[in-house]
N, C-alpha and C. Protein backbone atom coordinates (compact mmCIF):
# COMPACT_ATOMS: atom_id res chain seq x y z
N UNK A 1 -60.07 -22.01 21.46
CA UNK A 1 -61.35 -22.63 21.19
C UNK A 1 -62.06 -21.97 20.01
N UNK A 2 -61.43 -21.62 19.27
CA UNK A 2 -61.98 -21.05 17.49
C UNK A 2 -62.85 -22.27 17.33
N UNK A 3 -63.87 -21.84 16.41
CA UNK A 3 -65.35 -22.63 16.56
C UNK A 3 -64.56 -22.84 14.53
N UNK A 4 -64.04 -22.31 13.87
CA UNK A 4 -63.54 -22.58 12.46
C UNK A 4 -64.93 -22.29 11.97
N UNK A 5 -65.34 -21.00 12.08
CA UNK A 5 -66.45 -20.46 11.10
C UNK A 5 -66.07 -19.06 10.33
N UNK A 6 -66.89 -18.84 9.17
CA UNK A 6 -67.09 -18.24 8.41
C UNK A 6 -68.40 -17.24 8.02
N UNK A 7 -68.46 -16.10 8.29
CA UNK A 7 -70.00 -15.86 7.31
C UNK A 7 -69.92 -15.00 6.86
N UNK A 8 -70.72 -14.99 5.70
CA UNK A 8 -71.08 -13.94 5.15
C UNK A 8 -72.13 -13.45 4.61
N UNK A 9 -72.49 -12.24 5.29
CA UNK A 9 -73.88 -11.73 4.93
C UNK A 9 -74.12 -10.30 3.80
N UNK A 10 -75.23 -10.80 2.90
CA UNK A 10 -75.42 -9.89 2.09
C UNK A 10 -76.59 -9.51 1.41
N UNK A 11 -77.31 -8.63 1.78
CA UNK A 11 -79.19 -8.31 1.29
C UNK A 11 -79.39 -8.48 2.67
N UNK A 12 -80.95 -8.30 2.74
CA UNK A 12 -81.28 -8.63 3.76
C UNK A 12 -82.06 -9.71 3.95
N UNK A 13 -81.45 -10.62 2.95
CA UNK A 13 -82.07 -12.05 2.65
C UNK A 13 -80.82 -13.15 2.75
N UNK A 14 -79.54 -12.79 2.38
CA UNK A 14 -78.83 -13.88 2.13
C UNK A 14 -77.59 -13.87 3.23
N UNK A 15 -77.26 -15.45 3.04
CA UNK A 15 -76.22 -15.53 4.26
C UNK A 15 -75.79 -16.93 3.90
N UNK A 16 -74.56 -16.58 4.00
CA UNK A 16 -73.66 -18.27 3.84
C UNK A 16 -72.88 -17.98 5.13
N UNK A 17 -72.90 -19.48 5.73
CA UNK A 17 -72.38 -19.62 6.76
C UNK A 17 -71.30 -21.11 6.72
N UNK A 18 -70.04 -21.18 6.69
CA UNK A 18 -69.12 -21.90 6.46
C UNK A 18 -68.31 -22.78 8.02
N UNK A 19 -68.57 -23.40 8.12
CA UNK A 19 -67.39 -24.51 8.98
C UNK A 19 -66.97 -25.86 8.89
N UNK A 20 -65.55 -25.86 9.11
CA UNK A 20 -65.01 -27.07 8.39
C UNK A 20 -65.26 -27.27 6.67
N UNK A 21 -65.87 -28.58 6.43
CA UNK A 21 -65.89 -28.88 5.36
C UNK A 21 -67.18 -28.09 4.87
N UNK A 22 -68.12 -27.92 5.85
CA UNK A 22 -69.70 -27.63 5.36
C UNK A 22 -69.50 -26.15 5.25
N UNK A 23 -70.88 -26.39 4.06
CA UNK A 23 -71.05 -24.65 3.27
C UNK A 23 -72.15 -24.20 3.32
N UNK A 24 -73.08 -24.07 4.26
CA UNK A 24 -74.66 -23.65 4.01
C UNK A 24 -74.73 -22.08 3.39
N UNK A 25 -75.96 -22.26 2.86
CA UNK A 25 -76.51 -20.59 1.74
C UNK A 25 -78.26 -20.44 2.24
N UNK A 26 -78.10 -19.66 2.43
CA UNK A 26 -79.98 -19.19 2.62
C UNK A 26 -79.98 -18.34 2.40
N UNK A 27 -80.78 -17.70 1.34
CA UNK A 27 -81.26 -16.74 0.14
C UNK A 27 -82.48 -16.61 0.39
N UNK A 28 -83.54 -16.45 0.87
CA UNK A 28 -84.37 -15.75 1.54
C UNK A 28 -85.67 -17.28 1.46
N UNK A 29 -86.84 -16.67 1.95
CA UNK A 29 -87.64 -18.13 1.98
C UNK A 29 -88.31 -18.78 0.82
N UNK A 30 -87.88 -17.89 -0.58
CA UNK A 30 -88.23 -18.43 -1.91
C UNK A 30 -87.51 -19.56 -2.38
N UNK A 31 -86.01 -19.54 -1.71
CA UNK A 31 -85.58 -20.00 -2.99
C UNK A 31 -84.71 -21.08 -1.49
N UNK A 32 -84.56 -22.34 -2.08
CA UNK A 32 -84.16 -23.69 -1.00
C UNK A 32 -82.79 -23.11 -0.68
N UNK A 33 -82.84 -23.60 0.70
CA UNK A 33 -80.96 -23.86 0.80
C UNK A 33 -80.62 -24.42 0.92
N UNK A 34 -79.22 -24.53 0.69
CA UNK A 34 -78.01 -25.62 0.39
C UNK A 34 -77.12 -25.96 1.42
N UNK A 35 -76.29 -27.10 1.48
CA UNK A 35 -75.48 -27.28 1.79
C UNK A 35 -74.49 -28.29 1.38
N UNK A 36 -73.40 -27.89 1.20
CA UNK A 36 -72.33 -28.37 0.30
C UNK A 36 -70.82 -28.60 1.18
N UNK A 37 -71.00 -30.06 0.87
CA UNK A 37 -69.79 -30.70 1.97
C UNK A 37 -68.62 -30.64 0.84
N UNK A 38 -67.19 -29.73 1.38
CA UNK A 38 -66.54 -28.93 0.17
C UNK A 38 -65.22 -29.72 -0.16
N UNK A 39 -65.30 -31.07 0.95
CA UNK A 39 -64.40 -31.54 1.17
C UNK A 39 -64.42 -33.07 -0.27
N UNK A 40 -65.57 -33.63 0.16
CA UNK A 40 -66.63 -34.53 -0.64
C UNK A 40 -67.00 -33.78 -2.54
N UNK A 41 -67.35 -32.64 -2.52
CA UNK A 41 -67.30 -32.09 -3.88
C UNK A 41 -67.21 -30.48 -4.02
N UNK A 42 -65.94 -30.02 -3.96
CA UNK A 42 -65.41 -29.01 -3.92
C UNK A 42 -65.92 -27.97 -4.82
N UNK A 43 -66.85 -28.38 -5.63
CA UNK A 43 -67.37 -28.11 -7.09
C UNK A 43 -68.70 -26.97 -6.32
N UNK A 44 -69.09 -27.83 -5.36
CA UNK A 44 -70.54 -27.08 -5.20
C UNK A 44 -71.60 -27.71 -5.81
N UNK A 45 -71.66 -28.99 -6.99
CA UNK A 45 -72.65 -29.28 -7.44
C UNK A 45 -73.85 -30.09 -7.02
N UNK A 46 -73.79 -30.72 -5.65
CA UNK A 46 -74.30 -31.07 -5.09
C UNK A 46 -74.92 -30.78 -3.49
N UNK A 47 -76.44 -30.89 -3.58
CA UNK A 47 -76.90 -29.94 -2.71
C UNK A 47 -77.32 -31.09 -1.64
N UNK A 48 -76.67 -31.18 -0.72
CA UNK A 48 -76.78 -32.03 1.04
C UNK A 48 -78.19 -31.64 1.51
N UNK A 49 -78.39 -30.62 1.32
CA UNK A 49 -79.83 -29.84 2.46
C UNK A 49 -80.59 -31.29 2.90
N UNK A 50 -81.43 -31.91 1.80
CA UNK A 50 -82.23 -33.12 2.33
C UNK A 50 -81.45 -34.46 2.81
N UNK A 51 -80.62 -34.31 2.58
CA UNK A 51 -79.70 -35.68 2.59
C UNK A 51 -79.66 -36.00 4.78
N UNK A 52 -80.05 -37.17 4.51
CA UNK A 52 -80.72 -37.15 6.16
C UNK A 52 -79.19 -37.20 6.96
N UNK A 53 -77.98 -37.68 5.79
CA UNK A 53 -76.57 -37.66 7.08
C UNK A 53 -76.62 -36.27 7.08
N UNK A 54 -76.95 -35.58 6.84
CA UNK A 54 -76.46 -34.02 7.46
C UNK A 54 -77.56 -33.73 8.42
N UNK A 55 -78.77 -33.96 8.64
CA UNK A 55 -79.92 -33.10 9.50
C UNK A 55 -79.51 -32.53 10.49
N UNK A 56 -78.52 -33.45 11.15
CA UNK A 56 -78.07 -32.17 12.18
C UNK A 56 -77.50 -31.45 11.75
N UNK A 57 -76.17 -31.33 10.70
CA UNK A 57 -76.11 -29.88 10.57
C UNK A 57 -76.60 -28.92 9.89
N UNK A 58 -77.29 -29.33 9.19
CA UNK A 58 -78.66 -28.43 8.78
C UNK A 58 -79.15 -27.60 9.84
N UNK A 59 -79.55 -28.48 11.16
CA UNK A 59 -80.46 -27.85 11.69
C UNK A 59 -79.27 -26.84 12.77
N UNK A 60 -78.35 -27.23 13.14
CA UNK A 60 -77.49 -26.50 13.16
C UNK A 60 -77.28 -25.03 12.90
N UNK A 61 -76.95 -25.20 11.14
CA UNK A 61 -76.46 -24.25 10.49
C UNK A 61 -77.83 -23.24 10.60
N UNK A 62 -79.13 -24.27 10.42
CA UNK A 62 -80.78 -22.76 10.99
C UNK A 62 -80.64 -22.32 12.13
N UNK A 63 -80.54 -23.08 12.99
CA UNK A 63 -80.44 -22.44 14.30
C UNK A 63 -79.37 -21.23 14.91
N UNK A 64 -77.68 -20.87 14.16
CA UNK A 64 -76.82 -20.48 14.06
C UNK A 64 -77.80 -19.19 13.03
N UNK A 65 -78.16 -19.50 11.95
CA UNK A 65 -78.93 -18.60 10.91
C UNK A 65 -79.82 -17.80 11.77
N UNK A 66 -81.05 -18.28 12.51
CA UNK A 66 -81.78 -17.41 13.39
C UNK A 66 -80.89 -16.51 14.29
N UNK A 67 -80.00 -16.96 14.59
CA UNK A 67 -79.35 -16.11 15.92
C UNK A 67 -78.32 -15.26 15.03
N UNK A 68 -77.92 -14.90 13.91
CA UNK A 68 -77.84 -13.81 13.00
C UNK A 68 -79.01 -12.84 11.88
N UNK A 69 -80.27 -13.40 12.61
CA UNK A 69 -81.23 -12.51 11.74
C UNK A 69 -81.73 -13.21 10.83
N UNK A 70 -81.40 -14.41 10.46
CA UNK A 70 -82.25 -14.87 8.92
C UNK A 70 -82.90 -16.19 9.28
N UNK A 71 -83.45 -16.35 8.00
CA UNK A 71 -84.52 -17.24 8.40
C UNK A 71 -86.26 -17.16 8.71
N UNK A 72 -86.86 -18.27 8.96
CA UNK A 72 -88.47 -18.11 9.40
C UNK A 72 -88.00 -17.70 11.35
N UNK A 73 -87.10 -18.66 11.79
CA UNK A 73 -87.15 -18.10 13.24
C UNK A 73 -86.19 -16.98 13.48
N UNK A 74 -85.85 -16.15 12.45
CA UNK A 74 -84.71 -14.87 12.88
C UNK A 74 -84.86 -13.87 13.82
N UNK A 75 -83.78 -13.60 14.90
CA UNK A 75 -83.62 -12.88 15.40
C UNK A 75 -83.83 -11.46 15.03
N UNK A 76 -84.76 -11.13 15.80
CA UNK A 76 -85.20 -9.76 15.27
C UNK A 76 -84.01 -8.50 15.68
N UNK A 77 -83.75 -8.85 17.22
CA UNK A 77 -83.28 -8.07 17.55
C UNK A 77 -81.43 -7.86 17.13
N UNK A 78 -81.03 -8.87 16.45
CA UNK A 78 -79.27 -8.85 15.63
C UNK A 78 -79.24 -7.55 14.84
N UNK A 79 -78.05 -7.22 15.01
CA UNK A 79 -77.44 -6.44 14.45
C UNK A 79 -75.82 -6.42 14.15
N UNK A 80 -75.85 -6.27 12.58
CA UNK A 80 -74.92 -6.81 12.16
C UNK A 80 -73.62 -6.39 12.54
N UNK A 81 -71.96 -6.77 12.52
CA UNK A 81 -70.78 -6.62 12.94
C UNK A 81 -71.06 -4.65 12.99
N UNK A 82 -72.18 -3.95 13.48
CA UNK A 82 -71.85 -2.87 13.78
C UNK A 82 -71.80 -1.74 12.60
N UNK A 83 -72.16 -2.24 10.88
CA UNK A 83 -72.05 -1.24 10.19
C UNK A 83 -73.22 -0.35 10.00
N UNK A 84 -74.27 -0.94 11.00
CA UNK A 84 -75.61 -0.27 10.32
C UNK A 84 -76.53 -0.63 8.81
N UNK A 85 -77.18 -0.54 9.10
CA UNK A 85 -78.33 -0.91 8.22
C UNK A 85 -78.16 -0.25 7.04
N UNK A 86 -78.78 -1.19 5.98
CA UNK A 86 -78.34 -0.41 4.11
C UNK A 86 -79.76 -0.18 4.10
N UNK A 87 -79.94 0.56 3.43
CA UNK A 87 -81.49 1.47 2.72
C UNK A 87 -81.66 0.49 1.24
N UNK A 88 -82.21 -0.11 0.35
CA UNK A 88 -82.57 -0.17 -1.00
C UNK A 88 -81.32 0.22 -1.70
N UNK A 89 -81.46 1.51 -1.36
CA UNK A 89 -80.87 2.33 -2.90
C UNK A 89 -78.98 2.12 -2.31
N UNK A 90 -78.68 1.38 -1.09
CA UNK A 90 -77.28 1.35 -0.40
C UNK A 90 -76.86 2.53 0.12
N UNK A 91 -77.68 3.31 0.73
CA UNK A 91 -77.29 4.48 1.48
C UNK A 91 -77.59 3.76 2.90
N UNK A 92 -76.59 4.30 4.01
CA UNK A 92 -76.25 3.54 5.22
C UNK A 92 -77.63 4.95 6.08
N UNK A 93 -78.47 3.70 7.27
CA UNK A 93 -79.28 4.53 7.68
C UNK A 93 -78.60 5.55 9.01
């Protein structure tokens, strides 16, 4: 029962989260996120986020996002695959 996901997290702002064809990115609450059906345009140049056939997995891919820490509703209490927390300057706390 592999769920066929992917993520990857990096800052303490960004996170792409991958399954199947779909590619969501959330880069902190400045800047929009995406989602890119990879199957449909492999390119990346087109951004799904508003496109109403996806809303569910949009809302999906936020709800999956909170329950790894990011986001407006993020889990405060996640902690990542266990490496510990980076400082600024990338010294591990």
């Amino acid at each position: 029962n592999w769920n066929n996901e992917s993520i990857s997290q990096f800052g303490k702002t960004n996170l792409m989260i991958k399954r199947d064809n779909l590619k969501y990115q959330y880069y902190g609450p400045a800047i929009p996120e995406v989602l890119f059906d990879l199957e449909a345009n492999p390119d990346e140049t087109v951004n799904l986020a508003e496109d109403t056939r996806y809303t569910a997995a949009v809302t999906e891919f936020r709800r999956r996002s909170s329950e790894l820490g990011y986001g407006p509703q993020a889990d405060p209490s996640y902690r990542n695959a266990g490496y510990g927390a980076i400082k600024e300057t990338g010294e591990k706390l």
